[in-house]
Protein backbone atom coordinates (compact mmCIF):
# COMPACT_ATOMS: atom_id res chain seq x y z
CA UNK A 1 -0.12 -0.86 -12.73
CA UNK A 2 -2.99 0.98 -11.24
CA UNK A 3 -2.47 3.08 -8.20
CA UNK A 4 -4.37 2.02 -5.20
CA UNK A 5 -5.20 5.20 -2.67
CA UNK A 6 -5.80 5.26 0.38
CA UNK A 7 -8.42 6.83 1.97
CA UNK A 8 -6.96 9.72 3.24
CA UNK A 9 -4.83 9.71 0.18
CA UNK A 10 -8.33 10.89 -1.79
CA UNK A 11 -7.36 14.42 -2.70
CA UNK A 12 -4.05 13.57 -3.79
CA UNK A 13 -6.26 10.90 -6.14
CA UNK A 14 -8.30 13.56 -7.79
CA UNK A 15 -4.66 15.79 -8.78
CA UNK A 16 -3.24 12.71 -9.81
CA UNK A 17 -6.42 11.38 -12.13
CA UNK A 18 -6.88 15.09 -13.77
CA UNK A 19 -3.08 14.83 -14.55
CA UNK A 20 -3.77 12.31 -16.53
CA UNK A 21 -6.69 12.73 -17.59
CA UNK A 22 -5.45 16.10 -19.69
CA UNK A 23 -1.95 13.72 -21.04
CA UNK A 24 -4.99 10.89 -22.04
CA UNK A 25 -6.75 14.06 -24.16
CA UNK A 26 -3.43 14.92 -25.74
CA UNK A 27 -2.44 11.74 -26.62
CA UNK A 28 -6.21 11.26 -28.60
CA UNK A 29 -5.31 15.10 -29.99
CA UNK A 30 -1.75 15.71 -31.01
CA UNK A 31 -2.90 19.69 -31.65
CA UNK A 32 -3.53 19.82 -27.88
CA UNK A 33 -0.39 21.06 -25.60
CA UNK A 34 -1.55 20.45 -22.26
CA UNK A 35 2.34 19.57 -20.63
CA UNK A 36 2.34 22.60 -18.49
CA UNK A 37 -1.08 22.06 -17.35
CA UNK A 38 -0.12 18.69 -16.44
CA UNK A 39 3.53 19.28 -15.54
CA UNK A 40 1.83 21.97 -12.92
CA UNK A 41 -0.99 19.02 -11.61
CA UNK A 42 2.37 17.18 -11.03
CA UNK A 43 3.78 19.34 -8.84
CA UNK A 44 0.61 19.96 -6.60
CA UNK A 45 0.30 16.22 -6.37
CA UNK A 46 4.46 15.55 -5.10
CA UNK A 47 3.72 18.75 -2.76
CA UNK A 48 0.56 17.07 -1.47
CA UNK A 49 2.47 13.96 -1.04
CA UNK A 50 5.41 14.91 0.88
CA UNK A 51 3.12 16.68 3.52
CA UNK A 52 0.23 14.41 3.85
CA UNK A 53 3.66 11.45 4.66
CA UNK A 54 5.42 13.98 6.77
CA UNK A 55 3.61 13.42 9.71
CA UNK A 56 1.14 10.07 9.25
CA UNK A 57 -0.46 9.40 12.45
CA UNK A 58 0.13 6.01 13.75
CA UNK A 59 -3.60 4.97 12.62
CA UNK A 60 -2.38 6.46 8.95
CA UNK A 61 0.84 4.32 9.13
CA UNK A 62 -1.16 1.12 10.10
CA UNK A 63 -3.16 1.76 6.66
CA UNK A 64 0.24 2.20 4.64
CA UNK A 65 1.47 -0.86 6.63
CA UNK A 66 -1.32 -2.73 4.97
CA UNK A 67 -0.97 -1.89 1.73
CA UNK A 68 -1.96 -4.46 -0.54
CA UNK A 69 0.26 -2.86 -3.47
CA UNK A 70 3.63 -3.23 -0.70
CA UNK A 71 6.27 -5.91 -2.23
CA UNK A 72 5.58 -8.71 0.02
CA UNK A 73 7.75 -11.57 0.77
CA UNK A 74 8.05 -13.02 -2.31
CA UNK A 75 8.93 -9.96 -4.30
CA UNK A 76 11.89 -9.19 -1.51
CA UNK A 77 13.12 -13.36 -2.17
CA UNK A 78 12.73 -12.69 -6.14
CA UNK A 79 14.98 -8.96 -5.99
CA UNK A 80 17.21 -9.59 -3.12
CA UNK A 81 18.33 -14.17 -3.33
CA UNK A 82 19.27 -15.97 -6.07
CA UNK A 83 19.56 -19.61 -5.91
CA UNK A 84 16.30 -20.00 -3.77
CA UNK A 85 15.15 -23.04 -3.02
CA UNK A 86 12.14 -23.41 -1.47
CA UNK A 87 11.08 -26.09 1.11
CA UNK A 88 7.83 -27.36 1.90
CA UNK A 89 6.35 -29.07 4.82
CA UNK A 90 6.24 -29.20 8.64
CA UNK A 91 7.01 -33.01 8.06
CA UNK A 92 3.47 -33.98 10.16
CA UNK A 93 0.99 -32.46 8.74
CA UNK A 94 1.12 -30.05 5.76
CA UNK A 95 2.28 -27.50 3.69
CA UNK A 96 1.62 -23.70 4.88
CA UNK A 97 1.18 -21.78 1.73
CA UNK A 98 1.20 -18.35 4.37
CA UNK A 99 4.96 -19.63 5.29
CA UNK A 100 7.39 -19.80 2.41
CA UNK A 101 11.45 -20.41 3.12
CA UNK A 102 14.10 -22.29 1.57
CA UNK A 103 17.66 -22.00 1.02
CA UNK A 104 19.23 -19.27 -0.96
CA UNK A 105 22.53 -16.80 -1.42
CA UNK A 106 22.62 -13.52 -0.21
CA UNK A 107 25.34 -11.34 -2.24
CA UNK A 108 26.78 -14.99 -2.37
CA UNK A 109 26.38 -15.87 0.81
CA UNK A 110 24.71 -19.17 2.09
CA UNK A 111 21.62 -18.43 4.29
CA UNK A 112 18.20 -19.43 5.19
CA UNK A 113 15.38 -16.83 4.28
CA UNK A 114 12.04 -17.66 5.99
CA UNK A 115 9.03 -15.20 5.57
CA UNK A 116 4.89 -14.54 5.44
CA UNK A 117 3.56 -14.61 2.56
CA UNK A 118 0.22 -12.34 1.80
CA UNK A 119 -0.41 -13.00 -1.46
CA UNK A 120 -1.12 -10.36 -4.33
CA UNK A 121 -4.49 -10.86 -5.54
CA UNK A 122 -7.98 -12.53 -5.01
CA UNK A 123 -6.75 -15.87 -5.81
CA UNK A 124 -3.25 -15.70 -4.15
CA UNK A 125 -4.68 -14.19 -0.86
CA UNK A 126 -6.60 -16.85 -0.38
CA UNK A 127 -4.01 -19.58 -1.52
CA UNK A 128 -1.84 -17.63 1.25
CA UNK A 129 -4.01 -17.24 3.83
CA UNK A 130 -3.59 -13.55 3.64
CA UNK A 131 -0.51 -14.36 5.58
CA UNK A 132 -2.27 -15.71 8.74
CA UNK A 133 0.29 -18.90 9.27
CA UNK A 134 -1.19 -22.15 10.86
CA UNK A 135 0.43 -24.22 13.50
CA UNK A 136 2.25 -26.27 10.59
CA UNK A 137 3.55 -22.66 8.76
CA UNK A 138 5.37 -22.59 11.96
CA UNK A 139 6.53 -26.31 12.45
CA UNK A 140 8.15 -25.25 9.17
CA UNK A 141 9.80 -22.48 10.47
CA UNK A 142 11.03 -24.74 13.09
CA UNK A 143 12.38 -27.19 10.66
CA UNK A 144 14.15 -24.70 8.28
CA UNK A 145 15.97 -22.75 11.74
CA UNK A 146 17.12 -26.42 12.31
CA UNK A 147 18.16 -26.88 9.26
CA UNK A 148 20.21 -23.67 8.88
CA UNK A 149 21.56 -24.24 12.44
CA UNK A 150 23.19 -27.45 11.43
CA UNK A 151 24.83 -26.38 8.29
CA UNK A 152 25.90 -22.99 10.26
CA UNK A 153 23.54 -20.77 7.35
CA UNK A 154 22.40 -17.92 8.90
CA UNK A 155 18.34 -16.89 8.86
CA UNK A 156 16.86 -14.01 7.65
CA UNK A 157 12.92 -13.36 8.22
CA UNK A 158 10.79 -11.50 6.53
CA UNK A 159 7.62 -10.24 8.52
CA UNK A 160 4.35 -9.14 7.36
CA UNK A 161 1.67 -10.90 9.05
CA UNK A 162 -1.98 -9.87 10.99
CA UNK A 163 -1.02 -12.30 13.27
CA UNK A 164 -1.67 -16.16 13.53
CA UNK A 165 -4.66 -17.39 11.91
CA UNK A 166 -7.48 -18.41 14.66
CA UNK A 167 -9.51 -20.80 13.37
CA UNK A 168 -10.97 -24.11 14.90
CA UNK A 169 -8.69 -26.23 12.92
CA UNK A 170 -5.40 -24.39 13.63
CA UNK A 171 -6.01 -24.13 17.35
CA UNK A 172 -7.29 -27.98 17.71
CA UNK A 173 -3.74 -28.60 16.18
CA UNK A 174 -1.77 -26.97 19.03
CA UNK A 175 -1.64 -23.32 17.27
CA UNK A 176 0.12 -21.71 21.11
CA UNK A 177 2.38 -24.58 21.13
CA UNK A 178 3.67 -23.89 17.57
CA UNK A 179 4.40 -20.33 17.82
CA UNK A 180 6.07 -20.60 21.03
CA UNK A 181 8.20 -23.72 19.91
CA UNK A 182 9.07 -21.29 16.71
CA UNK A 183 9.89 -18.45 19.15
CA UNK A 184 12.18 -20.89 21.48
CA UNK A 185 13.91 -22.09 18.76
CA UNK A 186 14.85 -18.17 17.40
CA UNK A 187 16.21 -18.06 20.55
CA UNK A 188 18.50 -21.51 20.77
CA UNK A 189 20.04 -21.31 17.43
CA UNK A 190 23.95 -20.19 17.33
CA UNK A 191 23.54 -18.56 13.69
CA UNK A 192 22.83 -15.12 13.03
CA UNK A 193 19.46 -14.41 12.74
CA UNK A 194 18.04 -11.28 11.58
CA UNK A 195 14.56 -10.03 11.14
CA UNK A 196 12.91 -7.61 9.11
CA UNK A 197 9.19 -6.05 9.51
CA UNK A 198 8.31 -5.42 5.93
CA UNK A 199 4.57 -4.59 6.54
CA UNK A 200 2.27 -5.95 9.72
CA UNK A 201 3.77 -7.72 12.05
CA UNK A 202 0.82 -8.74 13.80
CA UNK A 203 1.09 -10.41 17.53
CA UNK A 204 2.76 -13.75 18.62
CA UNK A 205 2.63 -14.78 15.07
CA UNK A 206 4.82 -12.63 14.26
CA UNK A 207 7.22 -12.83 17.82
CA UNK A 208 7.71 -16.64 16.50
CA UNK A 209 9.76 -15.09 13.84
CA UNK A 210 11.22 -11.91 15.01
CA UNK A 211 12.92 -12.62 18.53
CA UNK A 212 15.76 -12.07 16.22
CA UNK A 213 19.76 -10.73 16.82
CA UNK A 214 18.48 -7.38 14.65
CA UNK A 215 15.14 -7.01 13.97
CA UNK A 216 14.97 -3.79 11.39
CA UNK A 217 11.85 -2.45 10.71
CA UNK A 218 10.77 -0.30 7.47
CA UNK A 219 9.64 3.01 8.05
CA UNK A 220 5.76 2.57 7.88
CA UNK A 221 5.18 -0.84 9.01
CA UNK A 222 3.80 -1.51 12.33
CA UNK A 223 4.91 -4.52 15.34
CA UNK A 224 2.09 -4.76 18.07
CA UNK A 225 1.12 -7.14 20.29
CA UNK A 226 -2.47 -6.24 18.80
CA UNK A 227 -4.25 -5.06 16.36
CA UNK A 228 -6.19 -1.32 16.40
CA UNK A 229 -9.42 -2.57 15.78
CA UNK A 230 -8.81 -5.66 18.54
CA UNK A 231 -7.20 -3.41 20.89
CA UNK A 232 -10.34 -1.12 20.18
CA UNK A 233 -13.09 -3.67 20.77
CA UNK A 234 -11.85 -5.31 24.29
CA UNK A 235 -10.98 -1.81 25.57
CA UNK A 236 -13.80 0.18 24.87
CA UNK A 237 -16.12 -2.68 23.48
CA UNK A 238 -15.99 -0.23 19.68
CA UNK A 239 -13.41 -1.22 17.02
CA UNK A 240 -13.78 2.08 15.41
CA UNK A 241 -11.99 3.53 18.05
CA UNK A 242 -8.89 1.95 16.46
CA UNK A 243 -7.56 5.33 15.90
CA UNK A 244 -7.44 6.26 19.84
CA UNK A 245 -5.87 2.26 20.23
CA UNK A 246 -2.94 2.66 17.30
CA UNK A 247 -2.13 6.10 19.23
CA UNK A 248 -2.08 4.23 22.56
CA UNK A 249 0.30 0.67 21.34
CA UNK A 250 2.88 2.79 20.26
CA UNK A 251 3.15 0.72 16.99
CA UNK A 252 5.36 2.38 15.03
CA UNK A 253 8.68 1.87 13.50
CA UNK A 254 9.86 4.91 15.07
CA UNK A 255 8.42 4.65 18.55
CA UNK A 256 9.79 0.94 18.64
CA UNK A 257 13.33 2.01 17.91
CA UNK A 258 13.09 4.60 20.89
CA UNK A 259 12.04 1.77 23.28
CA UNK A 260 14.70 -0.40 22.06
CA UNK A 261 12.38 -2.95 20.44
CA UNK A 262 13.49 -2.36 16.91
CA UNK A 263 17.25 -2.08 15.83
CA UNK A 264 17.02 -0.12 12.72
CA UNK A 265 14.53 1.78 11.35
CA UNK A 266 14.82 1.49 7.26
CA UNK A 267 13.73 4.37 5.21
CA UNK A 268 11.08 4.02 2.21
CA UNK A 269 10.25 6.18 -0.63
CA UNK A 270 8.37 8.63 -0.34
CA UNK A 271 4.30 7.73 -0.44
CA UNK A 272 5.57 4.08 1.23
CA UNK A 273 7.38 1.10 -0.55
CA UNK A 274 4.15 0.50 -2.39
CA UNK A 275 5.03 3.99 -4.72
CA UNK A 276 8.91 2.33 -5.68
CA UNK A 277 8.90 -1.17 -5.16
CA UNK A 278 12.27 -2.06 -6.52
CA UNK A 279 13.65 1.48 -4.02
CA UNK A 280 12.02 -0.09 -0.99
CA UNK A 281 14.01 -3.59 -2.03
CA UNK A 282 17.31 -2.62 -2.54
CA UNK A 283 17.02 -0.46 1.00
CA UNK A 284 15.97 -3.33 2.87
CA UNK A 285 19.26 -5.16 1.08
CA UNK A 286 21.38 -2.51 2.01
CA UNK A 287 20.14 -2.87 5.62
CA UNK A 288 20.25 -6.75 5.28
CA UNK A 289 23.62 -6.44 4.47
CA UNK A 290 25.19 -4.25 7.02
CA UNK A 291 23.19 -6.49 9.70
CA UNK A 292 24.82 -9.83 8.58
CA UNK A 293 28.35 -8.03 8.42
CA UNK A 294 28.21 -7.24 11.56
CA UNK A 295 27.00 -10.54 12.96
CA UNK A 296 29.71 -12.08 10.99
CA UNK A 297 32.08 -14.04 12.42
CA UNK A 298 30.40 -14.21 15.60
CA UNK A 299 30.89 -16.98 18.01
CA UNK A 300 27.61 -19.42 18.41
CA UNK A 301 27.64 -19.00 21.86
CA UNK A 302 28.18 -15.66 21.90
CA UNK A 303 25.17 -15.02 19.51
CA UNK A 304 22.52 -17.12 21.81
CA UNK A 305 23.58 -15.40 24.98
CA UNK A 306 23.29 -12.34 23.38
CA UNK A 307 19.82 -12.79 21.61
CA UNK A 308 18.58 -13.91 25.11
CA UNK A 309 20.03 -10.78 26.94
CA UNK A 310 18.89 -8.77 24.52
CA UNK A 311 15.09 -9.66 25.52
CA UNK A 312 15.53 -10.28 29.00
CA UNK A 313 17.06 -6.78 28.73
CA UNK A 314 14.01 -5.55 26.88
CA UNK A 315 11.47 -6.86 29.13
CA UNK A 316 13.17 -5.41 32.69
CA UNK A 317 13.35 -2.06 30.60
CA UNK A 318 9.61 -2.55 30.65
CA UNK A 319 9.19 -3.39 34.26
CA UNK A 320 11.13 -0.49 35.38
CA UNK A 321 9.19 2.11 32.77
């Protein structure tokens, strides 16, 4: 798989390519012993690494967030659920390829798993919508937290979104009306519902999903009301001041959990999830899993008059700051 860099990941590109570059000449020339050379390139490079993701700035971290080489939600369903079942629909009006869901076991437990989809090419990020969910992706969502409610399954979400998609069609169809009936049902359900940020999670698009119990976020992705480049352009009319706007929305996984937003920050490898895709998976499991035990066994309504406290606890915290 070819690595994709980022761009202030350039220099740590040029170690990396004359690494191999020198094992590519070996390989043509057995005669050549270049493994120290290389071996040395190899250690500049980690070196490089570990201090240009030491301290990312939160414009730096909304770049790894974005990542098109993160495992999206797919790849966490394929490692993490067996038995998934995916359902399709909002019952009305379509199918929302950005929305996927469907019944599954977690370490052989019933749930629901409900997430955004980005796609991982040309042809799938278009299929997907590059995750940008339409009124009927959430009228899914709706359906499947219904459906998991009744049967007593609890939800998990996986977040990675822009934000709702904005187009004519999607807002003639009552796009405000389905993300807040999304977001008022993650707050009437009496199963445990947990949330997980796994890359953007962009605006009330992604609210309709994460007004969870726990919402966990990994350690580069980003939860804003906003984007940057949004924030940018109706403050100070310039979207490339989206460096001076990520600073300001205090976006981060870590600045969340200090405001109480986020519950648990979940650690990635290092260079982001998109450098050890199957490490990042089995941390979010891990985190999944401690989450759900200790939801377990919770009364239903117990669980809705917490989840409402919980944000109505959040948002006085606000008032008073």
């Amino acid at each position: 798989m070819t690595t994709t860099y980022l761009d202030f990941e350039k220099p740590l590109a040029e170690i990396e390519g004359k690494a191999e570059e020198l094992r590519a000449l070996a390989r043509r020339n057995a005669e050549m012993d270049v493994e120290a050379e290389a071996a040395a390139l190899d250690k500049k490079a980690a070196d490089m690494l570990r201090d240009l993701y030491k301290t990312l700035t939160p414009w730096r971290k909304c770049q790894v967030a974005r990542h098109p080489d993160r495992p999206h939600c797919r790849d966490y369903i394929r490692a993490l659920f067996t038995d998934y079942t995916p359902l399709a629909g909002d019952r009305n009006f379509a199918d929302d390829h950005a929305v996927m869901g469907g019944l599954a076991r977690f370490e052989d437990t019933p749930v629901m798993v409900i997430g955004h989809e980005k796609g991982h090419d040309t042809r799938t990020r278009i299929e997907r919508n590059f995750g940008m969910a339409r009124p009927e992706g959430y009228r899914k969502a709706v359906r499947l937290m219904d459906l998991a409610d009744r049967f007593g399954l609890p939800v998990i979400t996986l977040v990675d979104t822009p934000g709702a998609y904005p187009g004519k069609g999607a807002e003639e169809r009552g796009q405000s009306e389905a993300i807040a009936r999304s977001t008022e049902k993650c707050l009437q359900i009496g199963v445990p519902l947990i949330s997980i940020i796994i890359g953007e999670g962009g605006s009330g698009g992604a609210v309709a999903f994460a007004t969870a119990d726990r919402l966990a976020m990994l350690e580069h992705s980003i939860y804003s009301v906003i984007s940057p480049e949004g924030c940018a352009s109706i403050l100070w009319k310039d979207a490339e001041k989206m460096r001076e706007a990520a600073e300001a929305l205090r976006l981060t996984a870590q600045d969340l959990h200090k405001l109480g937003v986020c519950d648990v920050v979940i650690r990635e490898p290092l260079g982001g999830a998109q450098r050890d895709r199957q490490a990042a998976i089995a941390e979010v499991g891990r985190a999944i899993s401690s989450m759900l035990a200790g939801l377990k066994g919770a009364d239903r309504k117990a669980l809705i008059r917490g989840r409402r406290q919980k944000y109505l606890d959040m948002g006085a915290k606000g008032l008073a700051a």
